[in-house]
N, C-alpha and C. Protein backbone atom coordinates (compact mmCIF):
# COMPACT_ATOMS: atom_id res chain seq x y z
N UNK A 1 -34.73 -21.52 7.09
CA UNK A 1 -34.49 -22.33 5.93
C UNK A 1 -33.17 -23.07 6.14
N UNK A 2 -32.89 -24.12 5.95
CA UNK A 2 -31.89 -25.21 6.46
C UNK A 2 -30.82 -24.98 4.79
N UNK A 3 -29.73 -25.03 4.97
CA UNK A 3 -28.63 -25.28 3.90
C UNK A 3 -28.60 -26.80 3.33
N UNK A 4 -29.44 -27.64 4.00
CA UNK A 4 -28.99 -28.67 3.71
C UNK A 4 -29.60 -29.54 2.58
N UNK A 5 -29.39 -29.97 1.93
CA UNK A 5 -30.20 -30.27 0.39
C UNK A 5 -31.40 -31.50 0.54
N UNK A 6 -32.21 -31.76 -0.03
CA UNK A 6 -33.07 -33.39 -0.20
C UNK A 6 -31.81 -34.17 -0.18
N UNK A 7 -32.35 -35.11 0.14
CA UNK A 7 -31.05 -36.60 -0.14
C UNK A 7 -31.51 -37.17 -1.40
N UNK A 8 -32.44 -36.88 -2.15
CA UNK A 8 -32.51 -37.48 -3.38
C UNK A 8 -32.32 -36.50 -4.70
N UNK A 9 -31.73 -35.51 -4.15
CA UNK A 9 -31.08 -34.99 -5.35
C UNK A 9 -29.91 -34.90 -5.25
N UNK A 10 -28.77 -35.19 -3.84
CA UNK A 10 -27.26 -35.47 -3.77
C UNK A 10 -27.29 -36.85 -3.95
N UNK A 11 -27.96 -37.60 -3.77
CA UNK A 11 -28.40 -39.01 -3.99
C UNK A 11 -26.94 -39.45 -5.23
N UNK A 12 -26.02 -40.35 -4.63
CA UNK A 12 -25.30 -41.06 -5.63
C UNK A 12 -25.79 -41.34 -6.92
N UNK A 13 -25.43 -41.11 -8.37
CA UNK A 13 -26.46 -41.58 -9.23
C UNK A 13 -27.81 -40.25 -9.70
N UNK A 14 -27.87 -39.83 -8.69
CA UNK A 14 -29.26 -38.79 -9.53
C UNK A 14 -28.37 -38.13 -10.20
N UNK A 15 -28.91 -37.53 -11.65
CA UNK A 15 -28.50 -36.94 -12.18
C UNK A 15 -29.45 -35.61 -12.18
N UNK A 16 -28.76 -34.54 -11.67
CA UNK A 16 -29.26 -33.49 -11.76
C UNK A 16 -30.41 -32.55 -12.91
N UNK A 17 -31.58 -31.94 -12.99
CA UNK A 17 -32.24 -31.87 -13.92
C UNK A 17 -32.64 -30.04 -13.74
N UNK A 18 -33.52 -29.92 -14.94
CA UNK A 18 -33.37 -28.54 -14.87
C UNK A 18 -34.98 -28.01 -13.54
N UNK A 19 -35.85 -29.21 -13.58
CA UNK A 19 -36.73 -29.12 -12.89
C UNK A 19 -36.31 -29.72 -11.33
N UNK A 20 -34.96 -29.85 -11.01
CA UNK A 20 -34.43 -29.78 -9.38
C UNK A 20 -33.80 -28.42 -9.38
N UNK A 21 -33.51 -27.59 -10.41
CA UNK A 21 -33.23 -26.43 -9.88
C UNK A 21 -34.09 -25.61 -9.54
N UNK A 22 -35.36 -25.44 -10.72
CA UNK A 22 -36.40 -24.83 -10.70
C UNK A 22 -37.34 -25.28 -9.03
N UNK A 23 -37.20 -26.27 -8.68
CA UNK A 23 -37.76 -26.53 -7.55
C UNK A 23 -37.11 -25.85 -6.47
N UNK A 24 -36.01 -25.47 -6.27
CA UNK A 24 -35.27 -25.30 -5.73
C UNK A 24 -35.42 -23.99 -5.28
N UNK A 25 -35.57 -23.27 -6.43
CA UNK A 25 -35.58 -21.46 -6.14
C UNK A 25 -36.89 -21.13 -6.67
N UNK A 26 -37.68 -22.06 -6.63
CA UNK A 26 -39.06 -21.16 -6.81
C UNK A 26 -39.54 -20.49 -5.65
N UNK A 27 -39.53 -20.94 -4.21
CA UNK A 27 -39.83 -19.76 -3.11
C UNK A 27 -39.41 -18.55 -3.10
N UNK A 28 -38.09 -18.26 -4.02
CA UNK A 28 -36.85 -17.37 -3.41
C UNK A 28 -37.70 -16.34 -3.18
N UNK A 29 -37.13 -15.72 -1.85
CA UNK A 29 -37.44 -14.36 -1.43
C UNK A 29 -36.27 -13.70 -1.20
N UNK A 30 -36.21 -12.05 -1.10
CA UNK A 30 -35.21 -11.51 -0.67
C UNK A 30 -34.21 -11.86 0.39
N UNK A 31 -34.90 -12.74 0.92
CA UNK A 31 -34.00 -12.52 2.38
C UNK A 31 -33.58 -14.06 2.52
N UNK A 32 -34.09 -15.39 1.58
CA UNK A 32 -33.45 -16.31 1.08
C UNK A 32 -32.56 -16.37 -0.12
N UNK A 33 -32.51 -15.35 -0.54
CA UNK A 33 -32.41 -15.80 -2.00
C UNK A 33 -30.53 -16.21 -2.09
N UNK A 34 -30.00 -15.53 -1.39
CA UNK A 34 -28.24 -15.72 -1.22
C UNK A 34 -28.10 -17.02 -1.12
N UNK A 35 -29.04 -18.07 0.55
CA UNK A 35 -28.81 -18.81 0.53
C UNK A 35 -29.05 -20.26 -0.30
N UNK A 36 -30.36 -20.02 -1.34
CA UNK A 36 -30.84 -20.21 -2.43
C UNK A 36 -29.80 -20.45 -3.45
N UNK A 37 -29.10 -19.19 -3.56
CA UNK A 37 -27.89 -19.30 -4.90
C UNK A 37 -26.94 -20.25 -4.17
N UNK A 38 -26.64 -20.25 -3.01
CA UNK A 38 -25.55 -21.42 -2.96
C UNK A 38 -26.10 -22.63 -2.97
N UNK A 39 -27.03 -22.63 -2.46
CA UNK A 39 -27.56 -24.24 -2.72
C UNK A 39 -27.19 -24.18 -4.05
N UNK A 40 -27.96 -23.69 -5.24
CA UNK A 40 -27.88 -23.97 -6.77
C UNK A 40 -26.41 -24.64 -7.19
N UNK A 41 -25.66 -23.32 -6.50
CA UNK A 41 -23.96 -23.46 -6.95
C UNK A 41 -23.61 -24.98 -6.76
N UNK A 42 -24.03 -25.78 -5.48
CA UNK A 42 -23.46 -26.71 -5.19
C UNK A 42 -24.26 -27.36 -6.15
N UNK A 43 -25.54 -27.38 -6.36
CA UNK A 43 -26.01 -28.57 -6.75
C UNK A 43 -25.26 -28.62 -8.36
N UNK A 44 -24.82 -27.78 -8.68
CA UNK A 44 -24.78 -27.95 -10.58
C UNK A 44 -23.18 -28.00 -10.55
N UNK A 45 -22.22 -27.89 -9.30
CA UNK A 45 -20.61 -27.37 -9.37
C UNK A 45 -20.18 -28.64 -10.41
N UNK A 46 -20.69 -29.59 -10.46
CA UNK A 46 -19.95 -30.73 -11.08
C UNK A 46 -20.38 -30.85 -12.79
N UNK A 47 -21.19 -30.57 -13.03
CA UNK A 47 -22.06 -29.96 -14.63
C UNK A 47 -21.24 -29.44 -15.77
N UNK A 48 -21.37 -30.25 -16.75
CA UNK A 48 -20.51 -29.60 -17.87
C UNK A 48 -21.30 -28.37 -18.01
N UNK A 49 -20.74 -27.22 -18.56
CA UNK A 49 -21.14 -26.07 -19.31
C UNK A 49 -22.23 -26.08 -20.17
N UNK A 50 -22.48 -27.15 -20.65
CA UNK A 50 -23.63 -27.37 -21.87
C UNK A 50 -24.60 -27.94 -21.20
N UNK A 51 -24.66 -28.46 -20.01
CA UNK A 51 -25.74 -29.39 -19.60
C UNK A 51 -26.99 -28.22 -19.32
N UNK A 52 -28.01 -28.18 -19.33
CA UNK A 52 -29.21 -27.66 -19.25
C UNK A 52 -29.83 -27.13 -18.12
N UNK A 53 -29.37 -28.12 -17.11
CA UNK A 53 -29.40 -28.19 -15.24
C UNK A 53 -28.29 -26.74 -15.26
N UNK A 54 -27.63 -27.25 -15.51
CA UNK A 54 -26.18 -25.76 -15.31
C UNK A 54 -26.80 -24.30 -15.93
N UNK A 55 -26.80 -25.00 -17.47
CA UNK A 55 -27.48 -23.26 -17.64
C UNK A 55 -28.38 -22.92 -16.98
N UNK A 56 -29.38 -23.86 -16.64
CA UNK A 56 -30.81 -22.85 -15.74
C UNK A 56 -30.21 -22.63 -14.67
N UNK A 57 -29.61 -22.87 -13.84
CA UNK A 57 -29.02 -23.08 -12.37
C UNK A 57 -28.20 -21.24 -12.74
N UNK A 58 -27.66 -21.39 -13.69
CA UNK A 58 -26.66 -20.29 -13.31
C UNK A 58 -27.42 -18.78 -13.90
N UNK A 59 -28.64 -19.14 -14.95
CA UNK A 59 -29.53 -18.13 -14.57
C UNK A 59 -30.23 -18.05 -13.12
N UNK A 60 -30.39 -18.82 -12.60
CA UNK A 60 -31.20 -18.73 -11.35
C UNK A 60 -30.29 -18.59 -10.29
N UNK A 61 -28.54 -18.24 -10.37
CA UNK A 61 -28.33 -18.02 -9.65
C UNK A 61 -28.13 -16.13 -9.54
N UNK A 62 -27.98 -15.70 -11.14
CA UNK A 62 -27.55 -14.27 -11.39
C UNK A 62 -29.40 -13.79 -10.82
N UNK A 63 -30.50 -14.53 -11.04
CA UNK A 63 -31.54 -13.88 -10.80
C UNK A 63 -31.70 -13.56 -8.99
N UNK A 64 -31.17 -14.82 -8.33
CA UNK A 64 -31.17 -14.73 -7.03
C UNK A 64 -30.55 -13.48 -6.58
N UNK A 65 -29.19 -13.26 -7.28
CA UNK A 65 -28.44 -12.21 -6.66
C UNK A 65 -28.97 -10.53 -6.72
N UNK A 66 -29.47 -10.85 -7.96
CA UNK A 66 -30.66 -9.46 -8.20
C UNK A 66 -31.78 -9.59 -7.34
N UNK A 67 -32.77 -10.37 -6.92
CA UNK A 67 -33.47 -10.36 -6.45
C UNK A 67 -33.19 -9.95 -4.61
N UNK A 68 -31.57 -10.92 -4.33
CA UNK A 68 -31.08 -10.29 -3.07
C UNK A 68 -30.89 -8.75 -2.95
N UNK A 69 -30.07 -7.97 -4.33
CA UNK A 69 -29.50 -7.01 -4.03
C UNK A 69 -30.84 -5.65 -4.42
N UNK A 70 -32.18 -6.26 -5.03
CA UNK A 70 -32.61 -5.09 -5.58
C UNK A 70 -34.28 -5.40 -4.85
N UNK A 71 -34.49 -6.45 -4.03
CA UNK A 71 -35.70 -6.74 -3.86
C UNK A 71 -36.28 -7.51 -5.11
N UNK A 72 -37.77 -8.08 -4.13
CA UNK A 72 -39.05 -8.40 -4.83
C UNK A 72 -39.91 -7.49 -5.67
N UNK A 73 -39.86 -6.76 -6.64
CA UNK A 73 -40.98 -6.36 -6.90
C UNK A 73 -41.80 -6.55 -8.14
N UNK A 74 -42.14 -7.66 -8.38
CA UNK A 74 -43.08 -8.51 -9.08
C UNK A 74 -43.12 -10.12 -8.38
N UNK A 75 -43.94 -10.86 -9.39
CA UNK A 75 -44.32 -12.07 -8.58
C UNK A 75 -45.97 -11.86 -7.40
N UNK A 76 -45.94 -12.43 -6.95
CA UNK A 76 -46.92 -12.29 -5.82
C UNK A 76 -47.08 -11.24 -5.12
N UNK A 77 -46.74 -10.04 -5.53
CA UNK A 77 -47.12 -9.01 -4.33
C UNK A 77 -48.72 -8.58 -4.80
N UNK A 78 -49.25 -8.96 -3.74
CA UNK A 78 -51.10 -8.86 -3.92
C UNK A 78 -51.17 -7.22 -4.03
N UNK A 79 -52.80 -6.82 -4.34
CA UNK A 79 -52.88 -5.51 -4.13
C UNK A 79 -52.61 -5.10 -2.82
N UNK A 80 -52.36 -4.09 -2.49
CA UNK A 80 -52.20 -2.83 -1.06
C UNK A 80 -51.00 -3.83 -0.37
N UNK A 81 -50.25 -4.92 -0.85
CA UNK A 81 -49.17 -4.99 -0.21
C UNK A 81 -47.80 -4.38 -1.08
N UNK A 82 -46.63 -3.94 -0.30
CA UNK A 82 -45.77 -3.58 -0.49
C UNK A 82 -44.54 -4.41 -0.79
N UNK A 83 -44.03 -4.14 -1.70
CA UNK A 83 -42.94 -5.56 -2.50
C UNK A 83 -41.98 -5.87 -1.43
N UNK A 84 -41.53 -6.78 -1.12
CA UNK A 84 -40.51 -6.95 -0.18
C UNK A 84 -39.26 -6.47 -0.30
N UNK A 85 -38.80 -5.94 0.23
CA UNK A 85 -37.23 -5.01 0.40
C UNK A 85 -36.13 -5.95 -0.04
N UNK A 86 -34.80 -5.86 -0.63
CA UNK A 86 -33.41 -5.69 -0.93
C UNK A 86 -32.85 -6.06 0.38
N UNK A 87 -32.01 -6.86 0.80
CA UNK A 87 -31.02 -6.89 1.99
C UNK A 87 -30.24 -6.05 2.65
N UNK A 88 -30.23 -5.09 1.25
CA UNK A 88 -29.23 -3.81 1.68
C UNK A 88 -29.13 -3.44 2.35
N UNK A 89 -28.35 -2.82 3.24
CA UNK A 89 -28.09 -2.35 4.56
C UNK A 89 -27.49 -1.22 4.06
N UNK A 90 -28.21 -0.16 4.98
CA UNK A 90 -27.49 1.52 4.92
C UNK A 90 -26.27 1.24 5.66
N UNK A 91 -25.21 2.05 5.45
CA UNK A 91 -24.21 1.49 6.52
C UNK A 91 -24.49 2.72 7.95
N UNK A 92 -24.18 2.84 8.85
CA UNK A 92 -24.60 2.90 10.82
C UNK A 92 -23.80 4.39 9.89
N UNK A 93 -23.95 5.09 11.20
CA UNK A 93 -23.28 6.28 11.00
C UNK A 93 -22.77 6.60 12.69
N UNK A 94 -21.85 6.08 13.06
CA UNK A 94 -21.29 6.14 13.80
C UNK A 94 -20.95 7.64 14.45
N UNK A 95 -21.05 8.03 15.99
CA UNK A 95 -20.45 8.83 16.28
C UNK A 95 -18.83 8.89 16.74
């Protein structure tokens, strides 16, 4: 997955909407979803507080971070598959 945004939503002039965020993080999976929230961050950093784009953006960014830190488990997981895992890392246990 590339960091790098459409050119027609940094596009001089576009004004950001709540359906470029929603486009944005509707794939999210566990193992995108971090880089997902920063995209969001950038796209809304300039957004008054009240604008609509911002509030959804900054729910969709607290959802990303849950979804990074706790897994998938709802959404698309079909029957007899298993929800996709959390990023978490056990930490090594070194000798």
């Amino acid at each position: 997955m590339s960091g790098a945004e459409q050119p027609d939503r940094v596009a001089p002039g576009h004004r950001v909407t709540v359906e470029d965020v929603r486009a944005l993080v509707g794939p999210a999976t566990p193992h995108f979803a971090l880089q997902l929230r920063d995209r969001v961050a950038r796209l809304i950093e300039g957004l008054p507080a009240d604008d609509p784009a911002r509030i959804e953006g900054e729910r969709a960014i607290a959802r990303l971070e849950q979804i990074a830190r706790d897994g998938q488990t709802s959404g698309h997981v079909q029957e007899y598959e298993l929800p996709l895992p959390s990023l978490h890392l056990e930490p090594t246990h070194e000798a």
